[in-house]
PDB file of N, CA and C in Angstrom:
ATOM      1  N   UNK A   1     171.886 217.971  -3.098  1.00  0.00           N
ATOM      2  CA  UNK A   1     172.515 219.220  -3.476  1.00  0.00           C
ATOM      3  C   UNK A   1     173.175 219.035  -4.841  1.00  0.00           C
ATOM      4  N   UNK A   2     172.989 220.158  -5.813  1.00  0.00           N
ATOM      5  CA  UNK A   2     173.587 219.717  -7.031  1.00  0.00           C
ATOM      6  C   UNK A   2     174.968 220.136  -7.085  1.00  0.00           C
ATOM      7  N   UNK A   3     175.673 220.071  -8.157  1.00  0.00           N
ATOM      8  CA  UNK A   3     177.403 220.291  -8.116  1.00  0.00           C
ATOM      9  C   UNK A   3     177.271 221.656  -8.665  1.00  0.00           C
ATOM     10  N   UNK A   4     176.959 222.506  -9.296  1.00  0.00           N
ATOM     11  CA  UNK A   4     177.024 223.886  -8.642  1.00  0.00           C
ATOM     12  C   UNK A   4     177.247 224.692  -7.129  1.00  0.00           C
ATOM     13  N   UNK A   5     175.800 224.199  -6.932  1.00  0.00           N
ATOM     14  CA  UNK A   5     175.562 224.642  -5.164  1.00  0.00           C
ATOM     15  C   UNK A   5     176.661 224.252  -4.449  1.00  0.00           C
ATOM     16  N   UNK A   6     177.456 223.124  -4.467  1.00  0.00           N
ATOM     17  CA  UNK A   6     178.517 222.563  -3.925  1.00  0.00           C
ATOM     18  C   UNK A   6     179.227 223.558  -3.894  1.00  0.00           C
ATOM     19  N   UNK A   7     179.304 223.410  -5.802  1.00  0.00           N
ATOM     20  CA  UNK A   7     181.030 224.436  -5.612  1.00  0.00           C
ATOM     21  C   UNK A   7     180.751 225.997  -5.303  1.00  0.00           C
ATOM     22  N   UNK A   8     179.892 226.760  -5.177  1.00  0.00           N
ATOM     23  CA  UNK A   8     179.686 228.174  -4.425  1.00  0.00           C
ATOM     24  C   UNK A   8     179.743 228.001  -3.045  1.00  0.00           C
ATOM     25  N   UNK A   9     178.917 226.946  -2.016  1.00  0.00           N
ATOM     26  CA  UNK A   9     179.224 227.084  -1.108  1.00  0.00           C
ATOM     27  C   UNK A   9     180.670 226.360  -0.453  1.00  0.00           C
ATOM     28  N   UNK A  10     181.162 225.555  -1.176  1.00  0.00           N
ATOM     29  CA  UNK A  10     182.663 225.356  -0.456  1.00  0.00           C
ATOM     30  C   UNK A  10     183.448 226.705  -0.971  1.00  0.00           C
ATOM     31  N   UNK A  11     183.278 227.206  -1.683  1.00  0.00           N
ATOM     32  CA  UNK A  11     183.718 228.765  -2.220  1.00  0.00           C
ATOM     33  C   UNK A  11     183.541 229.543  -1.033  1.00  0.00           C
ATOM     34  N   UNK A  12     182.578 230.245  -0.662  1.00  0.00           N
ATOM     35  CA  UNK A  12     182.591 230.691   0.286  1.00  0.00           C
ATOM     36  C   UNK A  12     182.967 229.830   1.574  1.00  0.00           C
ATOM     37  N   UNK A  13     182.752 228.960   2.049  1.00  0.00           N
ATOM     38  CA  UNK A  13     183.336 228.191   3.216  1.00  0.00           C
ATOM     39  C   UNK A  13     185.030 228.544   3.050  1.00  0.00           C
ATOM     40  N   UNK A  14     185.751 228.725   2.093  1.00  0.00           N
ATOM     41  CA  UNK A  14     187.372 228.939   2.307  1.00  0.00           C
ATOM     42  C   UNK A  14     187.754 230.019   2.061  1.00  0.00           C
ATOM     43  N   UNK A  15     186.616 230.887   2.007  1.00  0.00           N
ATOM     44  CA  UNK A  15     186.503 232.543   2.050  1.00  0.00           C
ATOM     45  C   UNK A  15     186.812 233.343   0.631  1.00  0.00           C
ATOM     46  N   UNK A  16     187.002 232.472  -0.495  1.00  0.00           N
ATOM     47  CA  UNK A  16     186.829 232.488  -1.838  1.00  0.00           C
ATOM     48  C   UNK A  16     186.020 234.044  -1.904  1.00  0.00           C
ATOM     49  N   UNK A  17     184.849 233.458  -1.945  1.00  0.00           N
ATOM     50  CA  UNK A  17     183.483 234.441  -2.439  1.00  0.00           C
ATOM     51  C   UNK A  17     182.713 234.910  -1.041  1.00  0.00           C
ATOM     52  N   UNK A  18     182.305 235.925  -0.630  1.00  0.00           N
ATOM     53  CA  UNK A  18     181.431 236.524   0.516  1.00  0.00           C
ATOM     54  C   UNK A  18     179.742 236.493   0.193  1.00  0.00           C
ATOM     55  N   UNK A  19     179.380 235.444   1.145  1.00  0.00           N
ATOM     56  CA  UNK A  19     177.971 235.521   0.547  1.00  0.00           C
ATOM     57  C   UNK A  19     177.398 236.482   0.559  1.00  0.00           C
ATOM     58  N   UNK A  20     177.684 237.442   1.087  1.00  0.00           N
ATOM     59  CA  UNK A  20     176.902 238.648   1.053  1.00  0.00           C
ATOM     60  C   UNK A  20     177.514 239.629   0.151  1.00  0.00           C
ATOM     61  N   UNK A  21     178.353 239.731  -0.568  1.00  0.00           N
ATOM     62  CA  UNK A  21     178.400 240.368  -1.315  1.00  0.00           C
ATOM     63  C   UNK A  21     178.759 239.922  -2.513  1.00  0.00           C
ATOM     64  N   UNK A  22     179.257 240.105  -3.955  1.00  0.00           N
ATOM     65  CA  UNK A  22     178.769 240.068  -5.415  1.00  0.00           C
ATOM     66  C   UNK A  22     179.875 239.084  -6.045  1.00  0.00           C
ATOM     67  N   UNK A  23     180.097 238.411  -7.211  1.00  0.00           N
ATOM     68  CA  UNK A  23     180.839 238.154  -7.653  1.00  0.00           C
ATOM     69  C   UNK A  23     180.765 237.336  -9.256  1.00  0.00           C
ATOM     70  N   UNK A  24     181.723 237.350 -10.020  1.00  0.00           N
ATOM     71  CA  UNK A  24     181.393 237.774 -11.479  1.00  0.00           C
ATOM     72  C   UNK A  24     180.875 236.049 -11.479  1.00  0.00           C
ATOM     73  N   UNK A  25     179.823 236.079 -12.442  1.00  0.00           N
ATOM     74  CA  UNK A  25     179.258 235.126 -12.760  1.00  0.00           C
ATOM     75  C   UNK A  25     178.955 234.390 -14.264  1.00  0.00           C
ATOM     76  N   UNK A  26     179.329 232.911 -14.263  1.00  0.00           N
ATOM     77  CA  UNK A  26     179.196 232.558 -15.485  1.00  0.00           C
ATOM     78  C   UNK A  26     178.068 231.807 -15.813  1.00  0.00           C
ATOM     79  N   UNK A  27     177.743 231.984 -17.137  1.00  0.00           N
ATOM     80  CA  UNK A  27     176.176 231.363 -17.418  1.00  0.00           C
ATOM     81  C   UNK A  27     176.514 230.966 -18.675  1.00  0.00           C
ATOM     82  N   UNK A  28     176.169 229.803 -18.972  1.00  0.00           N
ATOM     83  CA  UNK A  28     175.930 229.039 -20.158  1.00  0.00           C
ATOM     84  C   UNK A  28     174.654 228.942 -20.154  1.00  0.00           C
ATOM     85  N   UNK A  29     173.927 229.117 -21.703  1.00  0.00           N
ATOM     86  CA  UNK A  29     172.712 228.860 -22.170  1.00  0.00           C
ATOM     87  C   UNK A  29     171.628 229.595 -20.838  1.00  0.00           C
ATOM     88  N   UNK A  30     172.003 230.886 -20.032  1.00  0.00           N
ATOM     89  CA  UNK A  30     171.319 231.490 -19.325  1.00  0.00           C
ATOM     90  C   UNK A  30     171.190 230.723 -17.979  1.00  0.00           C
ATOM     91  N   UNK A  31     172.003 229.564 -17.620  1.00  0.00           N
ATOM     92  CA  UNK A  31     171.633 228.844 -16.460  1.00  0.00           C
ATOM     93  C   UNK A  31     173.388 229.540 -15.747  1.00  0.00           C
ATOM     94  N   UNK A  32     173.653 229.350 -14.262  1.00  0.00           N
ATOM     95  CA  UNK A  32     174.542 229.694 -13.708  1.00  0.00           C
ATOM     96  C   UNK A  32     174.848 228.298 -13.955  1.00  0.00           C
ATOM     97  N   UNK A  33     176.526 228.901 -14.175  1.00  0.00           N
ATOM     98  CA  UNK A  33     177.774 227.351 -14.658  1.00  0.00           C
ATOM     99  C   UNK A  33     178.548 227.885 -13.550  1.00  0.00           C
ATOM    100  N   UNK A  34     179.165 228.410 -12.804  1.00  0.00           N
ATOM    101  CA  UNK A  34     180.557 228.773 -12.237  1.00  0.00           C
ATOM    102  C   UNK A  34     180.703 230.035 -11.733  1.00  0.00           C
ATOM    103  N   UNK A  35     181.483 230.570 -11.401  1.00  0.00           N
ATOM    104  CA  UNK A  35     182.362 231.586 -11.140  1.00  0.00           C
ATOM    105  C   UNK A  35     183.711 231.617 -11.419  1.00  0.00           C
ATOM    106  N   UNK A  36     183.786 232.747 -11.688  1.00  0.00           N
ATOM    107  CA  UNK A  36     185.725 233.345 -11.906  1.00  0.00           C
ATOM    108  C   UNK A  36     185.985 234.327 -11.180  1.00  0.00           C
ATOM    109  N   UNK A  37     187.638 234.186 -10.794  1.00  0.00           N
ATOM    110  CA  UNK A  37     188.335 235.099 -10.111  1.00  0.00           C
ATOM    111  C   UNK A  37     189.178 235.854 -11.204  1.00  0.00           C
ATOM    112  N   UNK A  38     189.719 236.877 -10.676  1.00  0.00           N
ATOM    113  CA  UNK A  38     190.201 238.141 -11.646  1.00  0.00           C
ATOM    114  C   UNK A  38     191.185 237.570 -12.201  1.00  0.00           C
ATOM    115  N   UNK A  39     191.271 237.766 -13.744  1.00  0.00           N
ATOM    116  CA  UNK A  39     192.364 236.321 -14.387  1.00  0.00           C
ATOM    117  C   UNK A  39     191.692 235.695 -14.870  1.00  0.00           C
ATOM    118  N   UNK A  40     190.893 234.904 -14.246  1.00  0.00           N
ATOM    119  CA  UNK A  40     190.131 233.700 -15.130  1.00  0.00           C
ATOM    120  C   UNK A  40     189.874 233.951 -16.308  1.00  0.00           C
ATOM    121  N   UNK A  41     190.404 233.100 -17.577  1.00  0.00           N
ATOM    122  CA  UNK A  41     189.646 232.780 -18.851  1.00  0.00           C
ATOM    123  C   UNK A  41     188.320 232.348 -18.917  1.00  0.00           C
ATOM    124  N   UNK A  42     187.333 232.813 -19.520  1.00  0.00           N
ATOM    125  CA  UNK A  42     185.881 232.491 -19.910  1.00  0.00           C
ATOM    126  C   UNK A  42     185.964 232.140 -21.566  1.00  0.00           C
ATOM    127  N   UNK A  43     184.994 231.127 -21.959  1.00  0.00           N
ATOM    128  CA  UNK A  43     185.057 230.431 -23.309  1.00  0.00           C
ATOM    129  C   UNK A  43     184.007 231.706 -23.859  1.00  0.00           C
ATOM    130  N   UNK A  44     184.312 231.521 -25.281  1.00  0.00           N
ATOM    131  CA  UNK A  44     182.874 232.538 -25.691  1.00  0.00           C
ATOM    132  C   UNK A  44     181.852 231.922 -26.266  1.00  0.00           C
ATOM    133  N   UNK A  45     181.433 231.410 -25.494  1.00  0.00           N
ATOM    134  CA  UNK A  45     180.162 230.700 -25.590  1.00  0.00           C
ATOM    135  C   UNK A  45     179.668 231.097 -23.744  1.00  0.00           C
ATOM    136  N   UNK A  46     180.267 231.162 -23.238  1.00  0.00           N
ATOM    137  CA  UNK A  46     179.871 232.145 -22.133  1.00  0.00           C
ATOM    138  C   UNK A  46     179.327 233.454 -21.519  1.00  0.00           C
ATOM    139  N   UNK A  47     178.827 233.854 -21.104  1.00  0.00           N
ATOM    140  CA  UNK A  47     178.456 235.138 -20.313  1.00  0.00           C
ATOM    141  C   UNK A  47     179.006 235.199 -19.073  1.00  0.00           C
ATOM    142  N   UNK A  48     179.351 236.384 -18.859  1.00  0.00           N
ATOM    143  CA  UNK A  48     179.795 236.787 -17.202  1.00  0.00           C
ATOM    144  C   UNK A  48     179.546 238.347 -16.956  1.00  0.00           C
ATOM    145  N   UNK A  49     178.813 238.543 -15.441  1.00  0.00           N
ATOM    146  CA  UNK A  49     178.093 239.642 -15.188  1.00  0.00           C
ATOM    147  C   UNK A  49     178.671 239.090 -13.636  1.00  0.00           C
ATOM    148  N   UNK A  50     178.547 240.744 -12.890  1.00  0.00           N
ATOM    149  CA  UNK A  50     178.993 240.708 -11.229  1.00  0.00           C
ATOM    150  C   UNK A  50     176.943 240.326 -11.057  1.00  0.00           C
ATOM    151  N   UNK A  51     177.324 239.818 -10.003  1.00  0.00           N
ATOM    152  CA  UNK A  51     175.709 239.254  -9.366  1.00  0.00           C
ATOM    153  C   UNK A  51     176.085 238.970  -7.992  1.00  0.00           C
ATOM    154  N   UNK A  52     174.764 239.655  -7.213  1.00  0.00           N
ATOM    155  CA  UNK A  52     174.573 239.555  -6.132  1.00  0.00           C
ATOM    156  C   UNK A  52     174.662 237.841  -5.739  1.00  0.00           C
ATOM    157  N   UNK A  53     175.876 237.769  -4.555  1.00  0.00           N
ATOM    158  CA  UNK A  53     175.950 236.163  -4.368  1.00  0.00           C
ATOM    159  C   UNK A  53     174.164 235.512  -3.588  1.00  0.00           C
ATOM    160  N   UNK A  54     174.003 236.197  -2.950  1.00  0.00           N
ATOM    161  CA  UNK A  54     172.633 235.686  -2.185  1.00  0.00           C
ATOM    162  C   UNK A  54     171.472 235.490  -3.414  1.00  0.00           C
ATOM    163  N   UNK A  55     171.551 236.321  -4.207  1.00  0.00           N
ATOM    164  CA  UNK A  55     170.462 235.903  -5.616  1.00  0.00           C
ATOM    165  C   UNK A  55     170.869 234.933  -5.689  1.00  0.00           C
ATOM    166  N   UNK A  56     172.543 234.957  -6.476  1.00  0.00           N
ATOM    167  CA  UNK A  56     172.897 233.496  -6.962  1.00  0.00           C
ATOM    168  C   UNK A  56     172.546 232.492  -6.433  1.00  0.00           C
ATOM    169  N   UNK A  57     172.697 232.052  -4.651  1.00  0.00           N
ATOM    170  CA  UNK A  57     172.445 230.765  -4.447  1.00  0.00           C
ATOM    171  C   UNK A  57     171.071 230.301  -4.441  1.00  0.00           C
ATOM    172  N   UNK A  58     170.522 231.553  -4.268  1.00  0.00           N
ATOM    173  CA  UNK A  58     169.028 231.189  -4.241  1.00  0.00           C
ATOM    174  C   UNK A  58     168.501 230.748  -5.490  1.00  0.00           C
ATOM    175  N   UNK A  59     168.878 231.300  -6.814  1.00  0.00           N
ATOM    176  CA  UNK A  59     168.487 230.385  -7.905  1.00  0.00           C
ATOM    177  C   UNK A  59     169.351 229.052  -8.131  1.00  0.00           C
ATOM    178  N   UNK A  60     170.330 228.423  -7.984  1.00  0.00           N
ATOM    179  CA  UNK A  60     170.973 227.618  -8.000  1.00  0.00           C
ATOM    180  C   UNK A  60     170.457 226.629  -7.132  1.00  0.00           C
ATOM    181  N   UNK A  61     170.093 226.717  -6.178  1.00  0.00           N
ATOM    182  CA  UNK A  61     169.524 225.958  -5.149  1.00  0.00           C
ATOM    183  C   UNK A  61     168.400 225.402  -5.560  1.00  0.00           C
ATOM    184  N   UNK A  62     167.372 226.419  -6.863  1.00  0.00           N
ATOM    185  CA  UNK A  62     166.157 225.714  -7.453  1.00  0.00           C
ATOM    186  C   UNK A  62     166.652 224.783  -8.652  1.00  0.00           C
ATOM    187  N   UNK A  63     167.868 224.501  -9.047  1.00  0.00           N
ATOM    188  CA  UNK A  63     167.885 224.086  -9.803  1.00  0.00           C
ATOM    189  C   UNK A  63     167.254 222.370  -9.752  1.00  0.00           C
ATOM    190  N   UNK A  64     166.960 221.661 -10.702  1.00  0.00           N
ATOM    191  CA  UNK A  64     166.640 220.197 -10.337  1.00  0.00           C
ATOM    192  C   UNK A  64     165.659 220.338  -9.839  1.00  0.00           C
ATOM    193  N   UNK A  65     164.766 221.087  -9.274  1.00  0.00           N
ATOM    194  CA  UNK A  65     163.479 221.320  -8.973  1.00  0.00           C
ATOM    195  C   UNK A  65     162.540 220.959  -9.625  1.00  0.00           C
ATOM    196  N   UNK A  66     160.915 220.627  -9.129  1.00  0.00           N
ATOM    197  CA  UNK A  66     160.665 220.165 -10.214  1.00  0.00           C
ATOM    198  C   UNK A  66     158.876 221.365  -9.272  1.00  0.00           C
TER     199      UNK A  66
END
């Protein structure tokens, strides 16, 4: 499991984020880096868009794939 996937699903495991529903998302260089909660500072070299969490893990999960 890579350290993304980690940190979304212990996110949701402490009720953080609802996998079933959306939450703002950060992407460096177009790959998912993180998430933020309302407040959070983002660098600008960042992007952040609300995204369906179930997309999210599902591409995150391909990451390291080959």
């Amino acid at each position: 499991m890579n350290h993304t996937l980690y940190n979304f699903i212990e996110a949701i495991a402490m009720g953080h984020l609802d996998y079933q529903g959306t939450a703002m998302i950060v992407r460096r260089n177009g790959k998912i880096f993180d998430y933020v909660l309302e407040g959070e500072p983002v660098s600008s070299n960042e992007t952040v868009a609300e995204e369906c969490l179930v997309d999210v893990i599902s591409e995150i999960s391909k990451y390291g794939k080959k």
